[in-house]
N, C-alpha and C. Protein backbone atom coordinates (compact mmCIF):
# COMPACT_ATOMS: atom_id res chain seq x y z
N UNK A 1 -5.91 66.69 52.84
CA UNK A 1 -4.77 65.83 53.15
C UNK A 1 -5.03 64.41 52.69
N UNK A 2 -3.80 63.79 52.25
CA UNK A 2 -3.85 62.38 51.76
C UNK A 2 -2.63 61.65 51.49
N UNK A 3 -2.36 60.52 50.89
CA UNK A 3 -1.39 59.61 50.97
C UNK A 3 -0.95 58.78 49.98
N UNK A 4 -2.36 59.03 48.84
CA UNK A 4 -1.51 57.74 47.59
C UNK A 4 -1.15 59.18 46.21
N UNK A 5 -2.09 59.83 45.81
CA UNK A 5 -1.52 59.98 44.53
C UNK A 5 -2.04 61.54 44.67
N UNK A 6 -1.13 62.55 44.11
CA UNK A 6 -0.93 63.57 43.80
C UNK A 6 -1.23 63.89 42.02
N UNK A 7 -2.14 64.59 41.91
CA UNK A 7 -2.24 65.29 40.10
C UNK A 7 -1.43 65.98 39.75
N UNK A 8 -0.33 65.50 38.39
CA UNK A 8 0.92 66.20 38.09
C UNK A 8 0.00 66.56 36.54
N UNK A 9 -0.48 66.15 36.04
CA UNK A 9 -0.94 66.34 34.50
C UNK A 9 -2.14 67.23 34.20
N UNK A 10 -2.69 68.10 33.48
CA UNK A 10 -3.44 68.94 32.93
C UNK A 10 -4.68 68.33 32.13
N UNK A 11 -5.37 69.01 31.88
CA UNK A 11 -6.43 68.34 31.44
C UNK A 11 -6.14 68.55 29.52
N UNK A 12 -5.35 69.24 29.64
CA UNK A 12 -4.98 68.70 28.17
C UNK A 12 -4.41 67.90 27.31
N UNK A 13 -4.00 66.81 28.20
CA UNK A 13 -4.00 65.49 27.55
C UNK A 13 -4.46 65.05 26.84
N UNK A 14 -4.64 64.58 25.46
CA UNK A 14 -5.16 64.17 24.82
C UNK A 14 -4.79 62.85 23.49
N UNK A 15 -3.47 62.74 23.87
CA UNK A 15 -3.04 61.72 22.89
C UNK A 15 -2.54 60.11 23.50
N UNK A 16 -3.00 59.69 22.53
CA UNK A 16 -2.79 58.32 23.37
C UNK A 16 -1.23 57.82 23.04
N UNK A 17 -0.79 56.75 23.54
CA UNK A 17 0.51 56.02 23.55
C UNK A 17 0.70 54.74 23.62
N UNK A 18 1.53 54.21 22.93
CA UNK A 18 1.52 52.97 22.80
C UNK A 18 1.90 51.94 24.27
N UNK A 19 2.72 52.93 25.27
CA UNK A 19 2.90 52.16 26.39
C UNK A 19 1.30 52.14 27.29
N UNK A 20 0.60 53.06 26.62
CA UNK A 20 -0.69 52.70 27.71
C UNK A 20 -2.07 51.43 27.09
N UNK A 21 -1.82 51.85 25.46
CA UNK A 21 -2.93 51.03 24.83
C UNK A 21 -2.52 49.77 24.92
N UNK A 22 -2.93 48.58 24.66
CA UNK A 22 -2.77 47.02 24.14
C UNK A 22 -2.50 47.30 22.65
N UNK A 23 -1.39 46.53 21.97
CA UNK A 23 -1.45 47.07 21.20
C UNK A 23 -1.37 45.41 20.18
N UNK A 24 -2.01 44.38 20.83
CA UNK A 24 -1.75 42.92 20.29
C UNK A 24 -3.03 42.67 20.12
N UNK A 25 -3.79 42.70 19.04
CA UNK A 25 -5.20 42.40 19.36
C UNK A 25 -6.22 43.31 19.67
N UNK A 26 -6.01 44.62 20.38
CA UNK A 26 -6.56 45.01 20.73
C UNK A 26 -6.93 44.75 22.44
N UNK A 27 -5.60 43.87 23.42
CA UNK A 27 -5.51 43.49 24.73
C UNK A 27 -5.29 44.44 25.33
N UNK A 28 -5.89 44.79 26.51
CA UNK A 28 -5.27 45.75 27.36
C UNK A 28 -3.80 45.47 27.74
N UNK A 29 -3.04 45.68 28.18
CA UNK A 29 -1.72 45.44 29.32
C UNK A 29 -2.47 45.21 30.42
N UNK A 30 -1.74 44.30 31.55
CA UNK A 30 -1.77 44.62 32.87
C UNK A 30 -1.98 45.81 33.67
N UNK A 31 -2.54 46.01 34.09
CA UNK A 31 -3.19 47.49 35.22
C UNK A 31 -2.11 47.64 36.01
N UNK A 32 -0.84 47.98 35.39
CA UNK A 32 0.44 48.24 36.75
C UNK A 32 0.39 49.10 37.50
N UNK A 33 0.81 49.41 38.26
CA UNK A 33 1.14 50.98 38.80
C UNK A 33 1.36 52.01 38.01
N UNK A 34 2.08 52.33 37.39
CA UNK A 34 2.76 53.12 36.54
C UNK A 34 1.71 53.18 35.19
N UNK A 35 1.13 52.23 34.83
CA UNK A 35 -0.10 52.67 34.28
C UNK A 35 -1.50 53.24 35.11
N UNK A 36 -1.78 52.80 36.03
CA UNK A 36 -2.47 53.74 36.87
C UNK A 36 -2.72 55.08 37.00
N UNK A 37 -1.36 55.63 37.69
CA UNK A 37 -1.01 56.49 37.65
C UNK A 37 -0.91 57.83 36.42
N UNK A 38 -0.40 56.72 35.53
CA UNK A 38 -0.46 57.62 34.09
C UNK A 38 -2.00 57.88 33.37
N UNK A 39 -2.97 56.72 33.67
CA UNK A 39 -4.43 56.94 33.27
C UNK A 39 -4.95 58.34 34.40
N UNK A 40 -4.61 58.01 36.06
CA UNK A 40 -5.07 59.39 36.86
C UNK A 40 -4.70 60.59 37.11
N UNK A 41 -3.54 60.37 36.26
CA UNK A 41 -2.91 62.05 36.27
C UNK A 41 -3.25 62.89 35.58
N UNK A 42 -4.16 62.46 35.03
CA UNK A 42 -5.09 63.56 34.56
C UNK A 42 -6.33 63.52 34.62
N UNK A 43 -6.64 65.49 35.06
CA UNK A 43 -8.25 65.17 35.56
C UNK A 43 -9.16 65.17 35.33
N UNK A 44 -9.41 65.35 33.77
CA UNK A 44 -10.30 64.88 32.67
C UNK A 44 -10.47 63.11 32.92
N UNK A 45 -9.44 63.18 32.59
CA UNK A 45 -10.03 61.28 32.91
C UNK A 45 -10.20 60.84 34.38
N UNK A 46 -10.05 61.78 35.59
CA UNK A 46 -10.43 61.16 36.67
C UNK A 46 -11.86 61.85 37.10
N UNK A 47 -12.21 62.86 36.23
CA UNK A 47 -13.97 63.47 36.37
C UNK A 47 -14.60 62.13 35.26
N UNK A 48 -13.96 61.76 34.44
CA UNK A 48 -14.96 60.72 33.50
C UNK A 48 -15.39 59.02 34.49
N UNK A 49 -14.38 59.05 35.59
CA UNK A 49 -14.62 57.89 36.53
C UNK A 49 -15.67 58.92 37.41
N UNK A 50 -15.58 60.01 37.76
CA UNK A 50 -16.03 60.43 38.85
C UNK A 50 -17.90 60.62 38.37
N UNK A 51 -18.13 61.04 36.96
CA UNK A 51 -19.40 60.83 36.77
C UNK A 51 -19.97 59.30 36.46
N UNK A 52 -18.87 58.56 36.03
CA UNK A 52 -19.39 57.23 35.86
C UNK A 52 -19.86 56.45 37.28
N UNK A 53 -19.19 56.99 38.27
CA UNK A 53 -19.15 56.12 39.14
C UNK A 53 -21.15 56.64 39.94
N UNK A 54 -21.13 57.88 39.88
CA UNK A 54 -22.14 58.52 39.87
C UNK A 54 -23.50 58.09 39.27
N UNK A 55 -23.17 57.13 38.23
CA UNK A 55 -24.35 56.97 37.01
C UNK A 55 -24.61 55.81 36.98
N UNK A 56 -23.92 54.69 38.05
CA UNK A 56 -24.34 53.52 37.90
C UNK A 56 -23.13 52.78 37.38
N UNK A 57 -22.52 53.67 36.21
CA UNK A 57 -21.07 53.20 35.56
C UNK A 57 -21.45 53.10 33.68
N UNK A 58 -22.33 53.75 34.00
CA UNK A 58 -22.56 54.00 32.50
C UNK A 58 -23.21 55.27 32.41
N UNK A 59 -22.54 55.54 30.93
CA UNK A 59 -22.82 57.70 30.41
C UNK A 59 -22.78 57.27 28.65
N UNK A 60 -23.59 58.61 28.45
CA UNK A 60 -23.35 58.89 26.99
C UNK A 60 -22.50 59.75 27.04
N UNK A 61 -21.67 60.05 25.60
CA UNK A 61 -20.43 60.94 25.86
C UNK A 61 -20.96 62.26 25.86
N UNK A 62 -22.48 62.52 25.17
CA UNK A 62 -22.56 64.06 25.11
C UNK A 62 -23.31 64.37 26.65
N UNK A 63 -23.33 64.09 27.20
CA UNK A 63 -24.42 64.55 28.45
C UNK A 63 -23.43 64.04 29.68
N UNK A 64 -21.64 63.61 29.28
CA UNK A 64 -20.99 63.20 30.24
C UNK A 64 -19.93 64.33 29.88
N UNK A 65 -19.66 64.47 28.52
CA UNK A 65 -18.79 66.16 28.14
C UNK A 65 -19.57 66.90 28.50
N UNK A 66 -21.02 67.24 28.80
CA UNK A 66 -21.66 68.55 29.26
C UNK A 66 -21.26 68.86 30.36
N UNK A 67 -21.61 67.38 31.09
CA UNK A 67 -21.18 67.55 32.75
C UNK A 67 -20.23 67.86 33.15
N UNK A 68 -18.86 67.28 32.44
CA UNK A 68 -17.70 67.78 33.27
C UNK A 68 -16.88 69.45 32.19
N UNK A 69 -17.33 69.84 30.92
CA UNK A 69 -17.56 71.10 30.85
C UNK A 69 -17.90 71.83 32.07
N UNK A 70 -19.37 71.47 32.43
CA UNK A 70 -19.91 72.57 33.59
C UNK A 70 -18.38 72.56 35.10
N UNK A 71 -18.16 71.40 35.33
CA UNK A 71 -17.40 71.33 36.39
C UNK A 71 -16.18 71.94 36.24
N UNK A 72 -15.80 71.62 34.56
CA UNK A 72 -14.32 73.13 34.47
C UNK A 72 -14.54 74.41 34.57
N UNK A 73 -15.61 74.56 33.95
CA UNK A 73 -15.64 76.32 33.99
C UNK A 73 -16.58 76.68 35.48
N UNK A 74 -17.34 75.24 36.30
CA UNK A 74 -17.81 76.16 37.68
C UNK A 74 -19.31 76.87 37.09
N UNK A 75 -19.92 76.04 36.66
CA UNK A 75 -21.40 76.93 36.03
C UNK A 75 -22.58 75.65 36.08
N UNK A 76 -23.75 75.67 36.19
CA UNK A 76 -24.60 74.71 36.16
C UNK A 76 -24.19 74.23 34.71
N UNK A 77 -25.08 72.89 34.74
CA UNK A 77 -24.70 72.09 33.53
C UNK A 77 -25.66 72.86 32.07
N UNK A 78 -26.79 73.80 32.59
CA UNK A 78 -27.54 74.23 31.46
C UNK A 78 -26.77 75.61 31.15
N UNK A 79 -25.87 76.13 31.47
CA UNK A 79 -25.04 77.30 31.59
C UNK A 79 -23.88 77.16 30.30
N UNK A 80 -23.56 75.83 30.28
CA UNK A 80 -22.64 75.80 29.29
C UNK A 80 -22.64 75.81 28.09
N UNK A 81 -21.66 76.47 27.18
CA UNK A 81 -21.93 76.75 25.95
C UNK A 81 -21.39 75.62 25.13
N UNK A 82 -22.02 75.56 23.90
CA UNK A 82 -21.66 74.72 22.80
C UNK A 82 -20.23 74.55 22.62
N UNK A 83 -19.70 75.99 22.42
CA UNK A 83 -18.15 76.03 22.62
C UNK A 83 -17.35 74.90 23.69
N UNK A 84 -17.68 75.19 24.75
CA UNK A 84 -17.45 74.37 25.94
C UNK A 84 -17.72 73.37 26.35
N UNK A 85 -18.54 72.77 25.51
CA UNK A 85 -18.32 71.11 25.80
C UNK A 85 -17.84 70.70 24.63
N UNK A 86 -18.51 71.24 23.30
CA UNK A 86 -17.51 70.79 22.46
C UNK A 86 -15.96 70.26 22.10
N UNK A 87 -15.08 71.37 23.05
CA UNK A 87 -13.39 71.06 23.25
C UNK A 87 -13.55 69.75 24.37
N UNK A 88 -14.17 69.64 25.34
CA UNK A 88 -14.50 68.38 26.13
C UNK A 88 -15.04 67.21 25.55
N UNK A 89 -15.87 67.22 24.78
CA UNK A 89 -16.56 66.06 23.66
C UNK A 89 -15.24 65.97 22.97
N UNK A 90 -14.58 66.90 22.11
CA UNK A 90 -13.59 65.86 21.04
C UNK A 90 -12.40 65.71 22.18
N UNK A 91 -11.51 66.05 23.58
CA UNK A 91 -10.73 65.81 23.98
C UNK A 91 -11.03 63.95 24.58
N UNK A 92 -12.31 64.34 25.04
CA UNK A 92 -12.76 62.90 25.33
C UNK A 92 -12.45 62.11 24.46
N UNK A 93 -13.52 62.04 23.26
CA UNK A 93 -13.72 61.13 22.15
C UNK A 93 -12.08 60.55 21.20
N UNK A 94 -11.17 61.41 21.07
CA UNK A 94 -10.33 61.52 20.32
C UNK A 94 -9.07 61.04 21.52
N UNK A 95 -8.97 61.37 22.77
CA UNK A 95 -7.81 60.47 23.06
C UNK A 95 -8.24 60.23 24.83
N UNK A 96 -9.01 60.59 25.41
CA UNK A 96 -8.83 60.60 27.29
C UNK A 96 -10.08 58.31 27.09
N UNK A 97 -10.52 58.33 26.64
CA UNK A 97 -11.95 57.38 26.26
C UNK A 97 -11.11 56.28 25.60
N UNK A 98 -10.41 56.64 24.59
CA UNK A 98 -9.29 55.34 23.71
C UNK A 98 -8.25 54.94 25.00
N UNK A 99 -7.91 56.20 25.89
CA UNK A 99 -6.92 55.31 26.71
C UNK A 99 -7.29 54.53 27.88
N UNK A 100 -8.45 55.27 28.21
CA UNK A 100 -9.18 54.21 29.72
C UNK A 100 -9.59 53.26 28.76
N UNK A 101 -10.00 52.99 27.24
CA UNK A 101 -10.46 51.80 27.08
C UNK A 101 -9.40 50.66 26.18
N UNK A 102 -8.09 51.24 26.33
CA UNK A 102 -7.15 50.79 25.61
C UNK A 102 -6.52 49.81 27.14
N UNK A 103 -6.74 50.61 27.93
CA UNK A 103 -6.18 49.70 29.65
C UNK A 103 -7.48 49.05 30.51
N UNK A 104 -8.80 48.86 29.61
CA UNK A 104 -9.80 48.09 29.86
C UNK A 104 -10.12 48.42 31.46
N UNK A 105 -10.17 49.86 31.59
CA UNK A 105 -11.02 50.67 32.68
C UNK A 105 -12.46 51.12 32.76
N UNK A 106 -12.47 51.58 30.80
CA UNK A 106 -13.78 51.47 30.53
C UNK A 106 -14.09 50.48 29.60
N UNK A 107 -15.41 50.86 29.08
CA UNK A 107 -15.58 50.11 27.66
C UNK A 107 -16.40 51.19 27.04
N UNK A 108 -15.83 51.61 25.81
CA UNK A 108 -15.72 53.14 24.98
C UNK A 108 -16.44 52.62 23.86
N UNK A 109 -17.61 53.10 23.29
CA UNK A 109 -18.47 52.19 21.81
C UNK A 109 -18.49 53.48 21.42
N UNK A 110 -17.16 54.20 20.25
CA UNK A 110 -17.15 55.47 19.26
C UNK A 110 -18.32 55.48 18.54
N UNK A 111 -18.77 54.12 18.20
CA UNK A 111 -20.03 54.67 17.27
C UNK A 111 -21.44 54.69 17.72
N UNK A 112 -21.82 54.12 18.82
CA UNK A 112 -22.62 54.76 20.19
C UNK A 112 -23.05 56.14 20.70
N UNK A 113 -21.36 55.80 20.90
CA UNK A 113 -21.49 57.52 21.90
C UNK A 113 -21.26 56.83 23.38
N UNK A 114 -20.85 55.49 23.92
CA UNK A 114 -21.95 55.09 25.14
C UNK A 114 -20.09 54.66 25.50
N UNK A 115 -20.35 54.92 27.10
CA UNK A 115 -18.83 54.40 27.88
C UNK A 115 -19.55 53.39 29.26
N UNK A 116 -18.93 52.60 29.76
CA UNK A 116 -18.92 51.96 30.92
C UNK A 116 -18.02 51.73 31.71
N UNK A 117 -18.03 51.67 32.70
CA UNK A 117 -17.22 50.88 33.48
C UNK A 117 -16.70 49.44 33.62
N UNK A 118 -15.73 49.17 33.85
CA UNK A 118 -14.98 47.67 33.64
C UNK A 118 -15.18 47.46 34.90
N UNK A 119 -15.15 46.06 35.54
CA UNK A 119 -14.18 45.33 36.54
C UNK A 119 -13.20 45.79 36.96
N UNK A 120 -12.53 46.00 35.91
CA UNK A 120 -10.89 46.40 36.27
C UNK A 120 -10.80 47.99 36.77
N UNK A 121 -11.75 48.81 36.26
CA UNK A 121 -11.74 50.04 37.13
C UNK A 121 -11.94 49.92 38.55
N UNK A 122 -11.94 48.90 39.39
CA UNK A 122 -12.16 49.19 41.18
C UNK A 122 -11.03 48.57 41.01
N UNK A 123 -10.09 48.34 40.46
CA UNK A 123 -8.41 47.90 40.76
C UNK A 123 -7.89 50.01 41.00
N UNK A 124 -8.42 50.77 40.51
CA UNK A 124 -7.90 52.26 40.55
C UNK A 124 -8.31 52.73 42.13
N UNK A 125 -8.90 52.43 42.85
CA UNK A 125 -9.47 52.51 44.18
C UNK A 125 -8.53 53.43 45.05
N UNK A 126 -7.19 52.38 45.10
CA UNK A 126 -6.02 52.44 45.70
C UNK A 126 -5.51 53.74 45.23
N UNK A 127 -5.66 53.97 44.19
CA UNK A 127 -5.30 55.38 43.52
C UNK A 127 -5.55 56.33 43.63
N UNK A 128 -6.75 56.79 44.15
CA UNK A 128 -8.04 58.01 43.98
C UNK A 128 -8.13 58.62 45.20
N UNK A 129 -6.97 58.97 46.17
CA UNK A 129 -7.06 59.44 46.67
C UNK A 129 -6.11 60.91 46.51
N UNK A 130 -7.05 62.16 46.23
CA UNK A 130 -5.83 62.80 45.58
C UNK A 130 -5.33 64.20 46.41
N UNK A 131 -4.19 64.11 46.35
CA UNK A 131 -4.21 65.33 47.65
C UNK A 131 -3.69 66.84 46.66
N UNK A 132 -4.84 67.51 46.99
CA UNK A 132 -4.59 69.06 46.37
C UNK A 132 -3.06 69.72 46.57
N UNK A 133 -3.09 70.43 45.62
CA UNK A 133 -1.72 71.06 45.62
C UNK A 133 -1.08 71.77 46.46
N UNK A 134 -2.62 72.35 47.48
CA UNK A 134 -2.20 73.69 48.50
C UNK A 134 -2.35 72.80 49.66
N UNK A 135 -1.96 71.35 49.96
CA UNK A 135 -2.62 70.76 51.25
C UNK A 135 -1.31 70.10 51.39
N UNK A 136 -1.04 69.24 52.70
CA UNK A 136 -0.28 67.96 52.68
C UNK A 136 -0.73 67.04 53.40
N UNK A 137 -0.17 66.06 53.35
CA UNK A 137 -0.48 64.42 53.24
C UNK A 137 -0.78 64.24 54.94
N UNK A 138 -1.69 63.19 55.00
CA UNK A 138 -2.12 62.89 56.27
C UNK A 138 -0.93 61.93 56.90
N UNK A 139 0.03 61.82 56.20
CA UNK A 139 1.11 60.73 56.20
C UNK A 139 1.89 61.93 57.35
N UNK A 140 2.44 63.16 56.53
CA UNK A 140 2.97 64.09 57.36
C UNK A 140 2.33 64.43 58.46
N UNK A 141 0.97 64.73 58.35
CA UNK A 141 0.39 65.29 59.57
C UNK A 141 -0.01 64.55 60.84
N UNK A 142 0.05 63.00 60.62
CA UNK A 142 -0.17 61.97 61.69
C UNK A 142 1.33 62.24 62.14
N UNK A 143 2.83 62.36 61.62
CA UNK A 143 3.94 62.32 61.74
C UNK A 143 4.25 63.33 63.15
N UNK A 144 3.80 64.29 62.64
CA UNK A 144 3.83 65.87 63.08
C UNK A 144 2.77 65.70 64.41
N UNK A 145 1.64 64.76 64.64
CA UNK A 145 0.93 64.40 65.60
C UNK A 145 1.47 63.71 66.52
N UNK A 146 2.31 62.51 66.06
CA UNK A 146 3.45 61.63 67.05
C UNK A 146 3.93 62.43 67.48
N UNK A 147 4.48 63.53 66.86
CA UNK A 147 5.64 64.13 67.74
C UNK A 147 5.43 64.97 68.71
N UNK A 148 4.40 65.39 68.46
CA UNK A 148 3.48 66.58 69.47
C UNK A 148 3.19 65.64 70.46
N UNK A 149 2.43 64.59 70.42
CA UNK A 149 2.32 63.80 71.42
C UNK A 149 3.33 62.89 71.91
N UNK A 150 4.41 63.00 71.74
CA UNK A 150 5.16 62.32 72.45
C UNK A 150 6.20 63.18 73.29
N UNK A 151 6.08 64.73 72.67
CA UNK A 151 6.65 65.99 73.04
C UNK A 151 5.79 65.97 74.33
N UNK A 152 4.45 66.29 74.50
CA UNK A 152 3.68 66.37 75.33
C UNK A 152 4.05 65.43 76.87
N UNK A 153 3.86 64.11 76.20
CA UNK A 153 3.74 63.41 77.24
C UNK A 153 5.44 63.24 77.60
N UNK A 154 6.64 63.54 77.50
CA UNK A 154 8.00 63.76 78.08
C UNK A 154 8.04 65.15 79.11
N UNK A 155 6.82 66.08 78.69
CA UNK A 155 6.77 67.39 79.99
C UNK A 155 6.16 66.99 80.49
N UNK A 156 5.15 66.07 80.64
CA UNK A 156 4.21 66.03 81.66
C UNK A 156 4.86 65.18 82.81
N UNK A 157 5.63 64.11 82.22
CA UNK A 157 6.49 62.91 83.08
C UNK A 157 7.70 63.87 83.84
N UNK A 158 8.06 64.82 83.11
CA UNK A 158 9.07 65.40 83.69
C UNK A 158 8.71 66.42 84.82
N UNK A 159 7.39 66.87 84.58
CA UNK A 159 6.46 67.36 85.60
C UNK A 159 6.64 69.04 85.62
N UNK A 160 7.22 69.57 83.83
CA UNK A 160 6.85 70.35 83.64
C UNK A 160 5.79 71.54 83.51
N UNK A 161 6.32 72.75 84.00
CA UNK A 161 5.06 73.55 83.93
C UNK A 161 4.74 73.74 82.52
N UNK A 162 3.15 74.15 82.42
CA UNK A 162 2.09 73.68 83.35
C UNK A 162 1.76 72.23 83.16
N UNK A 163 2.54 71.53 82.38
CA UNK A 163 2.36 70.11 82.06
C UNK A 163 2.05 69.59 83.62
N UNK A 164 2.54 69.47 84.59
CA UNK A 164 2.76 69.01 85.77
C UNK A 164 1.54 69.27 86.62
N UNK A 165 0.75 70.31 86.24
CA UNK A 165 -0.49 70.40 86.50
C UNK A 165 -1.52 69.76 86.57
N UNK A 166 -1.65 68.69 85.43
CA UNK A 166 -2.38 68.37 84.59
C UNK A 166 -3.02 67.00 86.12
N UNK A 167 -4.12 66.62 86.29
CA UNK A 167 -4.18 65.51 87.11
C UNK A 167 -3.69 64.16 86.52
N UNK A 168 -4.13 63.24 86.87
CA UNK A 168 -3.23 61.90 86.53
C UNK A 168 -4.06 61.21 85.36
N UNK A 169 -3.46 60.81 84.16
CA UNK A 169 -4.58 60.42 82.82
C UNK A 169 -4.83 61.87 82.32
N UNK A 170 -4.62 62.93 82.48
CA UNK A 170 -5.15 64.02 81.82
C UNK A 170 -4.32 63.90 80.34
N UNK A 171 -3.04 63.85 80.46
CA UNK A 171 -2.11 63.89 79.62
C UNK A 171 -2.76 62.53 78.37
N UNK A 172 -2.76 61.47 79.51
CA UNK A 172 -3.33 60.56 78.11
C UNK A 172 -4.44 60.85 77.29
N UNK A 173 -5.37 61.47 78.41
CA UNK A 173 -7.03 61.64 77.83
C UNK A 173 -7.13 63.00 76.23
N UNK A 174 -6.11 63.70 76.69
CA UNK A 174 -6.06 64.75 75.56
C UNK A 174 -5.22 64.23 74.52
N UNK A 175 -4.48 63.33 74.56
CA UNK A 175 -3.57 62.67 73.51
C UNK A 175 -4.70 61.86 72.25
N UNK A 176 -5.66 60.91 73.48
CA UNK A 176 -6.33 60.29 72.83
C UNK A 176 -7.66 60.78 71.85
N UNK A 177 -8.32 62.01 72.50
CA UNK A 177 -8.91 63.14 71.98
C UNK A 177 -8.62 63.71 70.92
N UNK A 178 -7.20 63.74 71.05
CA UNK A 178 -6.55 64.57 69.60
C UNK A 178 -6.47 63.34 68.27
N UNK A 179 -6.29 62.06 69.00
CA UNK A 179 -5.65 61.07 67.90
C UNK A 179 -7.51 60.78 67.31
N UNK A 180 -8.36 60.75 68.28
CA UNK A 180 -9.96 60.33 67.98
C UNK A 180 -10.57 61.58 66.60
N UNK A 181 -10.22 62.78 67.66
CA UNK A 181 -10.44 63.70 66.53
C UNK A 181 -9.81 63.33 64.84
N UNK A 182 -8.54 63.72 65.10
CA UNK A 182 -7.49 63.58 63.96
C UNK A 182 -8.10 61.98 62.81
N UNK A 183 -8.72 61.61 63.59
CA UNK A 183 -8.83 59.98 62.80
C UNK A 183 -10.63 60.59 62.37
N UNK A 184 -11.51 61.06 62.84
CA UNK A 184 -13.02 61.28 62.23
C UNK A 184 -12.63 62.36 61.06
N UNK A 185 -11.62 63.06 61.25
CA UNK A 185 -11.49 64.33 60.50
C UNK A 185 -10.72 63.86 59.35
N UNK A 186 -10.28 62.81 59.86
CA UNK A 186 -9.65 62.04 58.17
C UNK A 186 -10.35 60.99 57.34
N UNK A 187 -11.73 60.74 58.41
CA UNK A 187 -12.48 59.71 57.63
C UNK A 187 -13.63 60.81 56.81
N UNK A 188 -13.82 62.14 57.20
CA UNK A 188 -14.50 63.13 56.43
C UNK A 188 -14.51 63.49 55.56
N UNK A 189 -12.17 63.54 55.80
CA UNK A 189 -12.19 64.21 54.08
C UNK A 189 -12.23 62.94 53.17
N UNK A 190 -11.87 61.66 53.38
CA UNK A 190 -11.85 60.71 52.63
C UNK A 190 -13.24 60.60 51.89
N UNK A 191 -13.84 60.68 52.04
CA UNK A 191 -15.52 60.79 51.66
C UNK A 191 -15.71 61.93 50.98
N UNK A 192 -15.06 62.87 51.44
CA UNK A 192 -15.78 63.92 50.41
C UNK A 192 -14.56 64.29 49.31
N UNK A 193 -12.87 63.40 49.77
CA UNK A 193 -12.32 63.92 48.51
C UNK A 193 -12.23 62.33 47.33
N UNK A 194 -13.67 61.50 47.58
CA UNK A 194 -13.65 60.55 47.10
C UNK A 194 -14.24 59.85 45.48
N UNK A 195 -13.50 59.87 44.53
CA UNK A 195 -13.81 59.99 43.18
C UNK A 195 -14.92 59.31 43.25
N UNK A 196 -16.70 59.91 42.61
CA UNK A 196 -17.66 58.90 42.53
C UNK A 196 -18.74 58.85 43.73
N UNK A 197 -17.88 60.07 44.62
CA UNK A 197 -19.23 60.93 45.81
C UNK A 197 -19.98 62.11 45.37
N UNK A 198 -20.47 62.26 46.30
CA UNK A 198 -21.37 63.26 45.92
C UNK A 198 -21.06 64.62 45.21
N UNK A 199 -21.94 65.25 44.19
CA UNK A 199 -21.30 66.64 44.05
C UNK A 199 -19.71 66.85 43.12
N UNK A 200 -19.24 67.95 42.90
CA UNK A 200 -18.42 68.05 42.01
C UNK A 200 -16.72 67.01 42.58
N UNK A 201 -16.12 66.47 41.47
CA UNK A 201 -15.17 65.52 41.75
C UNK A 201 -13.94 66.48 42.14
N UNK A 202 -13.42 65.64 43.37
CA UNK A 202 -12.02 66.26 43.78
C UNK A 202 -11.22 66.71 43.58
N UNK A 203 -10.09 67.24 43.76
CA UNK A 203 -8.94 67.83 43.04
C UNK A 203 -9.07 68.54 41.86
């Protein structure tokens, strides 16, 4: 469960666009929203933050296409075949690397091999929280929690059975239990569905 950004795009993205690159100089644009969004909607480029963030903020591209190869196909990183990072090495190199470094997220050296992290990548922060396709939003489920608890505490006042049972503060004490729970269990998944933690990247 989560609240800012949902993955609509495939990892086959691969071409860049003039509304995302700088195209005066070689300037990035402004980091808008709508560019944000369009750099994290796809999750090739949000595993290339997720190992960078991992590495200090710097990768070579072949041992950063190995890594997130292994993480598409689900196999250790010595498991993967030439085949399989290869389509990851040129999807990188050829358009996911020109556009994080066209919106100065990274900094991409083609004749290196070598990527970094910008400054301007912890402006994406706000972004990276991504809620899986089969889940919903903690937005709904705190919603759906008000209402239970406010359902709750109208039988208990009314001195409904078995609500009416309950001794005096019981009603609050389980409200607050549920909201204590509900709040550790959302600081859990935040951590573990957090681009740049531990282990394979989210969504």
């Amino acid at each position: 469960m989560s609240s800012v950004l949902k993955p609509t795009g495939d990892s086959s993205d691969t071409s860049p666009s003039v509304s995302e690159i700088g195209s005066s100089g070689g300037d990035a644009q402004p980091l808008s929203q709508d560019i944000a969004f369009e750099m994290l909607s796809c999750k090739r480029r949000r595993d290339v933050l997720h190992y960078l963030r991992q590495h200090g903020g710097d990768a070579e591209l072949r041992p950063l296409s190995r890594q997130i190869a292994a993480w598409e196909n689900d196999v250790p990183v010595e498991a993967v075949t030439y085949e399989e990072r290869a389509r990851v090495y040129t999807a990188l190199r050829q358009g996911h690397l020109p556009k994080l470094d066209g919106c100065d997220i990274v900094e991409y050296d083609a004749n290196r091999g070598t990527v970094t992290l910008t400054e301007r990548a912890s402006n994406l922060d706000v972004y990276l929280d991504v809620v899986p396709h089969d889940d919903i939003s903690w937005s709904a489920y705190y919603t759906g929690l008000g209402g239970l608890s406010v359902a709750f505490a109208a039988f208990t006042l009314a001195d409904t059975f078995p609500f009416g049972l309950l001794p005096a503060g019981g009603g609050a004490l389980i409200v607050g239990v549920l909201l204590l729970g509900s709040a550790v269990a959302h600081r859990l998944y935040e951590r573990r569905m957090r681009v740049g933690g531990d282990g394979q990247p989210p969504g």
